[in-house]
C-alpha atoms as a PDB file:
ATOM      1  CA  UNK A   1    -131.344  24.513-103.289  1.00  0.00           C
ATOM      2  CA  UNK A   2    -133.102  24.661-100.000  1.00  0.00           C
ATOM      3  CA  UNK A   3    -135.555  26.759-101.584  1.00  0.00           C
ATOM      4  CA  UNK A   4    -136.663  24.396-104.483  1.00  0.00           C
ATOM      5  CA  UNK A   5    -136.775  22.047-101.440  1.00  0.00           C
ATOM      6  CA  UNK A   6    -139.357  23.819-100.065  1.00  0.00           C
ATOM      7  CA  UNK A   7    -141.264  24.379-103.048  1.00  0.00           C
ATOM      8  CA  UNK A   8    -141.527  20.550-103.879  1.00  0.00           C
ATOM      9  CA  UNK A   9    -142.815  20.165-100.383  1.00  0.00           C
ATOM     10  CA  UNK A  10    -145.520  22.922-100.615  1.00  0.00           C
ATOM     11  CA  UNK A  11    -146.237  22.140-103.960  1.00  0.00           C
ATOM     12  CA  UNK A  12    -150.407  19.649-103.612  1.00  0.00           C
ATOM     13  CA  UNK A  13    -149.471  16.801-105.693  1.00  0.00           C
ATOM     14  CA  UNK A  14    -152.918  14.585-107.560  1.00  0.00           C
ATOM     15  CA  UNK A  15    -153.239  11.638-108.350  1.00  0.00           C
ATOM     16  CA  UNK A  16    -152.724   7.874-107.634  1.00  0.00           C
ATOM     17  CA  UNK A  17    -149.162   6.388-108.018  1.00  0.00           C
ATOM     18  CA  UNK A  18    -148.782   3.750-110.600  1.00  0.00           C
ATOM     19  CA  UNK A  19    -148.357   1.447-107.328  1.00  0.00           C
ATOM     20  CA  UNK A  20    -151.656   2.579-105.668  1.00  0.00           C
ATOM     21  CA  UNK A  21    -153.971   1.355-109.197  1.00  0.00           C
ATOM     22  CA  UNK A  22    -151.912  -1.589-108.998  1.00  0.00           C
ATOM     23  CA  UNK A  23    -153.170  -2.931-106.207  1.00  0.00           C
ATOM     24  CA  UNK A  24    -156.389  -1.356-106.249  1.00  0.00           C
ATOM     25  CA  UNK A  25    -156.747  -3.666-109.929  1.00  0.00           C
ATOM     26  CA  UNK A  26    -155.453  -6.567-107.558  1.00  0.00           C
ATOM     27  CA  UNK A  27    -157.892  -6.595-104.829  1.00  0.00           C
ATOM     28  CA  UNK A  28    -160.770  -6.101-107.326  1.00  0.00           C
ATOM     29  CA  UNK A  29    -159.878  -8.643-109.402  1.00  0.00           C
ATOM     30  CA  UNK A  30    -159.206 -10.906-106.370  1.00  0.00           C
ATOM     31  CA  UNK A  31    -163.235 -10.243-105.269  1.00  0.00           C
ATOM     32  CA  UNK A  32    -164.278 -10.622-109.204  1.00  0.00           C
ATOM     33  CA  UNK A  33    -162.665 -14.653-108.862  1.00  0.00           C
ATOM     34  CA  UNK A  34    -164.508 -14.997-105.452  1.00  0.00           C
ATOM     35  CA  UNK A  35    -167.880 -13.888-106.322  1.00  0.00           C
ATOM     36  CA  UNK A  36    -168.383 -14.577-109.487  1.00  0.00           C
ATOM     37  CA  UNK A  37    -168.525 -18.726-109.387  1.00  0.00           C
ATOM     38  CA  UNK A  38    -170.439 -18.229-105.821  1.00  0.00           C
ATOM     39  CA  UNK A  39    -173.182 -16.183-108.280  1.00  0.00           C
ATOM     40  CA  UNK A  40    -173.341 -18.739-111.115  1.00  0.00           C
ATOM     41  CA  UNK A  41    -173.934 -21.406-107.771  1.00  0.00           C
ATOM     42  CA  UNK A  42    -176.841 -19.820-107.073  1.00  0.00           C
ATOM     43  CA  UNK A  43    -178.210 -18.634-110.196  1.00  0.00           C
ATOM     44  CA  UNK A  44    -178.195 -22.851-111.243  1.00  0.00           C
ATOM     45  CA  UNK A  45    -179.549 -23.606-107.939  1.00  0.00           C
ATOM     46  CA  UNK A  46    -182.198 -20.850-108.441  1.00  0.00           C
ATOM     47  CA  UNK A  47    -183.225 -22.558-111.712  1.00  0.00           C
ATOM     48  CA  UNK A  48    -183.167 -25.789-110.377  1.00  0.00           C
ATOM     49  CA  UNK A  49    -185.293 -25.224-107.246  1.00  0.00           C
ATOM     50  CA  UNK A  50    -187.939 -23.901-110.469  1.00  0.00           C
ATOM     51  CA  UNK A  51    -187.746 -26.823-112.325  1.00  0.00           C
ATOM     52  CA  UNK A  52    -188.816 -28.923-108.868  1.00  0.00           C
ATOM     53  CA  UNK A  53    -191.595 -26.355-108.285  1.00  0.00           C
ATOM     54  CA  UNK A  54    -192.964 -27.229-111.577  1.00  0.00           C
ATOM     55  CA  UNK A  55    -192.777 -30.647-111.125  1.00  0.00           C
ATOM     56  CA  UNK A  56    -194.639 -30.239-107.677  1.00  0.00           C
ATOM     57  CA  UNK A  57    -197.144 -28.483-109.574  1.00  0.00           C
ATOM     58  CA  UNK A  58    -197.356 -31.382-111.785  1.00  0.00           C
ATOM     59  CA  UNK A  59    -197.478 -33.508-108.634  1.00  0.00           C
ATOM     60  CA  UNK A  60    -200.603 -31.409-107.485  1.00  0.00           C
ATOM     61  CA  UNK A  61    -202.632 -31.167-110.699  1.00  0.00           C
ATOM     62  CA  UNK A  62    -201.900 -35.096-111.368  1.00  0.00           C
ATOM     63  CA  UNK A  63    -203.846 -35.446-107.636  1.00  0.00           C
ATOM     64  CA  UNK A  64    -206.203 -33.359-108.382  1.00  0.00           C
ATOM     65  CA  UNK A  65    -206.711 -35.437-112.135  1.00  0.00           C
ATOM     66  CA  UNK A  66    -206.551 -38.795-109.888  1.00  0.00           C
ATOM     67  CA  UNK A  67    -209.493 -37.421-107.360  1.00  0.00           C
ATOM     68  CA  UNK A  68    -211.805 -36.248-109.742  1.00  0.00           C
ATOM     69  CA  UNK A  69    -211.307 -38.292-112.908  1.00  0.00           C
ATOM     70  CA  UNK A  70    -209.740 -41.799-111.500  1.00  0.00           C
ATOM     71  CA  UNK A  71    -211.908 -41.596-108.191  1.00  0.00           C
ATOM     72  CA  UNK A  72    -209.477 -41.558-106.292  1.00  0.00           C
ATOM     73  CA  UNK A  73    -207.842 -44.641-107.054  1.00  0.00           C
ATOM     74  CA  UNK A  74    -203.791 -44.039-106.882  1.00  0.00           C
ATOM     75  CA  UNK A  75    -203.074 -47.551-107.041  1.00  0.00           C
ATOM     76  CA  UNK A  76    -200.389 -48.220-109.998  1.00  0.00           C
ATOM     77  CA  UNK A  77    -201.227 -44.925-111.469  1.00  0.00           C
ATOM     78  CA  UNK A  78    -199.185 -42.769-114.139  1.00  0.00           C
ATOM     79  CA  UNK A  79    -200.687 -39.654-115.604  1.00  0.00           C
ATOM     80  CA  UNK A  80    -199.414 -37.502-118.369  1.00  0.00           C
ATOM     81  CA  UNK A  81    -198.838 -34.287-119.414  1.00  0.00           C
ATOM     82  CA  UNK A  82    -201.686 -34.702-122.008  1.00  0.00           C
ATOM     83  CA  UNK A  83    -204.012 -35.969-119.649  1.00  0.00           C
ATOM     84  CA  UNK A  84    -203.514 -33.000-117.895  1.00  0.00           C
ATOM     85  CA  UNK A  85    -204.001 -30.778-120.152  1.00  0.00           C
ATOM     86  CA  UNK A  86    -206.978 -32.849-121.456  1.00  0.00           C
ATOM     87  CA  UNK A  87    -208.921 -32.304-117.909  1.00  0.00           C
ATOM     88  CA  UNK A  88    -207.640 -28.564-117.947  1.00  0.00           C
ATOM     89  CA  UNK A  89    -205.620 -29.112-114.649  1.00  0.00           C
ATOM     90  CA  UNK A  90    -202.749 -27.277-116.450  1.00  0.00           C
ATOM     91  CA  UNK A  91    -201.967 -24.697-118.356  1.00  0.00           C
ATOM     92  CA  UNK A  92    -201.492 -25.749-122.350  1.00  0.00           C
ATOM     93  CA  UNK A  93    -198.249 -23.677-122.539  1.00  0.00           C
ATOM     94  CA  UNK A  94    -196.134 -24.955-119.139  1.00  0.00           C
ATOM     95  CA  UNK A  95    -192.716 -24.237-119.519  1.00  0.00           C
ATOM     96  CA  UNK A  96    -189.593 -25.390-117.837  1.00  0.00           C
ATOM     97  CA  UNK A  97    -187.906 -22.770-116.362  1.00  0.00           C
ATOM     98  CA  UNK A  98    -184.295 -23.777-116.072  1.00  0.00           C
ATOM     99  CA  UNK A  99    -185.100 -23.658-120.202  1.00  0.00           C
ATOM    100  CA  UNK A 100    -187.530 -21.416-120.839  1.00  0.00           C
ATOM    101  CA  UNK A 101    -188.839 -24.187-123.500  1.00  0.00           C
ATOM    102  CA  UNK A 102    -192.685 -25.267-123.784  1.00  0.00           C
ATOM    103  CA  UNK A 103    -192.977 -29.502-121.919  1.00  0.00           C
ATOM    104  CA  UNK A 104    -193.100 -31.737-124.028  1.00  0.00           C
ATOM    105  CA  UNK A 105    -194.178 -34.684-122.096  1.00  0.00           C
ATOM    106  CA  UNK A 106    -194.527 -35.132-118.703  1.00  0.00           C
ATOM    107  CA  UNK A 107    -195.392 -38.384-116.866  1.00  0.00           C
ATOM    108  CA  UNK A 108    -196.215 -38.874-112.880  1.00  0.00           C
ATOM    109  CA  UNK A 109    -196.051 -42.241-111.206  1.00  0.00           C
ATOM    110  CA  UNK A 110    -197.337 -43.407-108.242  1.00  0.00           C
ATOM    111  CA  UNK A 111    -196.638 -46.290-105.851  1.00  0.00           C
ATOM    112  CA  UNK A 112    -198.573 -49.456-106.912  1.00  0.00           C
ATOM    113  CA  UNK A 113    -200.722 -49.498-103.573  1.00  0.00           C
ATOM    114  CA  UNK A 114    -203.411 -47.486-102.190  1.00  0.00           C
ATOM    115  CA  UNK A 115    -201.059 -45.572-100.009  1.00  0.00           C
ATOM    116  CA  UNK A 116    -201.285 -42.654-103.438  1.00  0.00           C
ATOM    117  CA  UNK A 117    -197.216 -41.880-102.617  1.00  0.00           C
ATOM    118  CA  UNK A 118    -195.655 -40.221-105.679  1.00  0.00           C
ATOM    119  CA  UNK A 119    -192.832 -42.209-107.157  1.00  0.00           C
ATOM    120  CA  UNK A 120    -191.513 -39.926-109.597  1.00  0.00           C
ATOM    121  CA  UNK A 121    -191.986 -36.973-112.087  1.00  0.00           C
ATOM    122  CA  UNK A 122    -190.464 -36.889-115.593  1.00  0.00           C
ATOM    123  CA  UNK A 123    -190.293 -34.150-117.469  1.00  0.00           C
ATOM    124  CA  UNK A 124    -189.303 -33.532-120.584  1.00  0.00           C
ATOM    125  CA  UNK A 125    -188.592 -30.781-123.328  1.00  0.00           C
ATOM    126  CA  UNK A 126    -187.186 -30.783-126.791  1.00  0.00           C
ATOM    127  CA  UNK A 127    -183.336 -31.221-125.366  1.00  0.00           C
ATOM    128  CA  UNK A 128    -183.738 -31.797-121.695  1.00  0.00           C
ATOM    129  CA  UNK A 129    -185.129 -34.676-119.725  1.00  0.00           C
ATOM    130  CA  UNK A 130    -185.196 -34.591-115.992  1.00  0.00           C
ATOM    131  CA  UNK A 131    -186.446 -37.005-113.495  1.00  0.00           C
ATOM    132  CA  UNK A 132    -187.386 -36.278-110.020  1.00  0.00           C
ATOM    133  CA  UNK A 133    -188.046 -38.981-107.491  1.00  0.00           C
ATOM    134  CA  UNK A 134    -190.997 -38.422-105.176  1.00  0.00           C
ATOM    135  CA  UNK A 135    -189.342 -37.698-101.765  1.00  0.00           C
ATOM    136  CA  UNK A 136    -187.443 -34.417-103.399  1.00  0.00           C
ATOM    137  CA  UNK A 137    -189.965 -33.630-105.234  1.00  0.00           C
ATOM    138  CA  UNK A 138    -192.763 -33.010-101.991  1.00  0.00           C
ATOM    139  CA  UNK A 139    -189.282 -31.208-100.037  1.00  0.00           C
ATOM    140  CA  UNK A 140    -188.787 -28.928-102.877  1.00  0.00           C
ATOM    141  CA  UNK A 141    -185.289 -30.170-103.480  1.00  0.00           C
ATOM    142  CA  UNK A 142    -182.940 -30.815-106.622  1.00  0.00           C
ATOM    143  CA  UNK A 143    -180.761 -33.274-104.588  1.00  0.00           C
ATOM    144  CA  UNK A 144    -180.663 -36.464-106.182  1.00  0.00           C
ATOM    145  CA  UNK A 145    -182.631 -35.470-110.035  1.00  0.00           C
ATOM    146  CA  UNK A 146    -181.841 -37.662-112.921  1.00  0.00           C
ATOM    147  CA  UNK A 147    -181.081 -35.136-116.025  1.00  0.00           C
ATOM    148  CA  UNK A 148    -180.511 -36.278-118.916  1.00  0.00           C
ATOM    149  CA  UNK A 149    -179.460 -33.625-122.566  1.00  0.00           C
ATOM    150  CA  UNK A 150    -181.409 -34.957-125.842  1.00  0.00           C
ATOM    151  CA  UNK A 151    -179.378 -35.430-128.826  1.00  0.00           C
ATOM    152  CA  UNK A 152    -180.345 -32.538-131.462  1.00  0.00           C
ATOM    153  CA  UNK A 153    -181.368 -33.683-134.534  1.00  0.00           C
END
């Protein structure tokens, strides 16, 4: 008896205990619930922060548009995505990319002074309309957009 003892003791055993997976499975699935809704967070922030870059590109080219064509004159002014693309101060094919889907208007408003302060950007696709007041769109920030989902027809 003592020596079937001492071959169960000298005998390598391999392999994980049915306990030992266990909570191996646990722990990862613990990390899986953690990370995963902090990585969705910042893949929607990511694509918002884009969509406010291309409205501060719309921002810029509408200045630019204002300078050249208006001459200079910001007072009660709103330009469009057509007029834009009109004067060639942006691309034909701007996209939104939260969306990946082509604008299909766009309109920029300034203050109705002389001061040229941006009041807002809209922009707008086939199912997505978002508006952007001035303020976040010259910090580069999301905080405070109007969005609004089209009804398909």
């Amino acid at each position: 008896m003592l020596i079937k003892m001492m071959n169960r003791l000298k005998k390598e055993e391999k392999g994980f205990t049915l306990i030992e997976l266990l909570a191996v499975i646990v722990i990862l699935a613990v990390i899986a619930a953690i990370a995963v809704p902090y990585i969705l967070g910042v893949i929607n922030k990511s694509k918002d922060d884009a969509d406010v870059a291309t409205a501060r590109q719309l921002y810029d080219a509408a200045k630019l548009y204002v300078t050249a064509e208006k001459g200079g004159v910001f007072k009660n002014v709103t330009i469009t995505l057509s007029d834009l693309k009109t004067g060639k101060y942006i691309e034909n094919d701007i996209m939104l990319p939260s969306t990946k889907e082509p604008l299909s208007s766009a309109s920029i408003v300034f203050k109705n002074d002389d001061s040229g302060e941006l009041t807002s950007v809209k922009i707008e696709t086939t199912t997505l309309a978002k508006e952007y007041t001035g303020p976040n769109v010259l910090k580069s920030s999301a905080t405070g957009a109007t969005v609004s989902i089209k009804p398909t027809t």
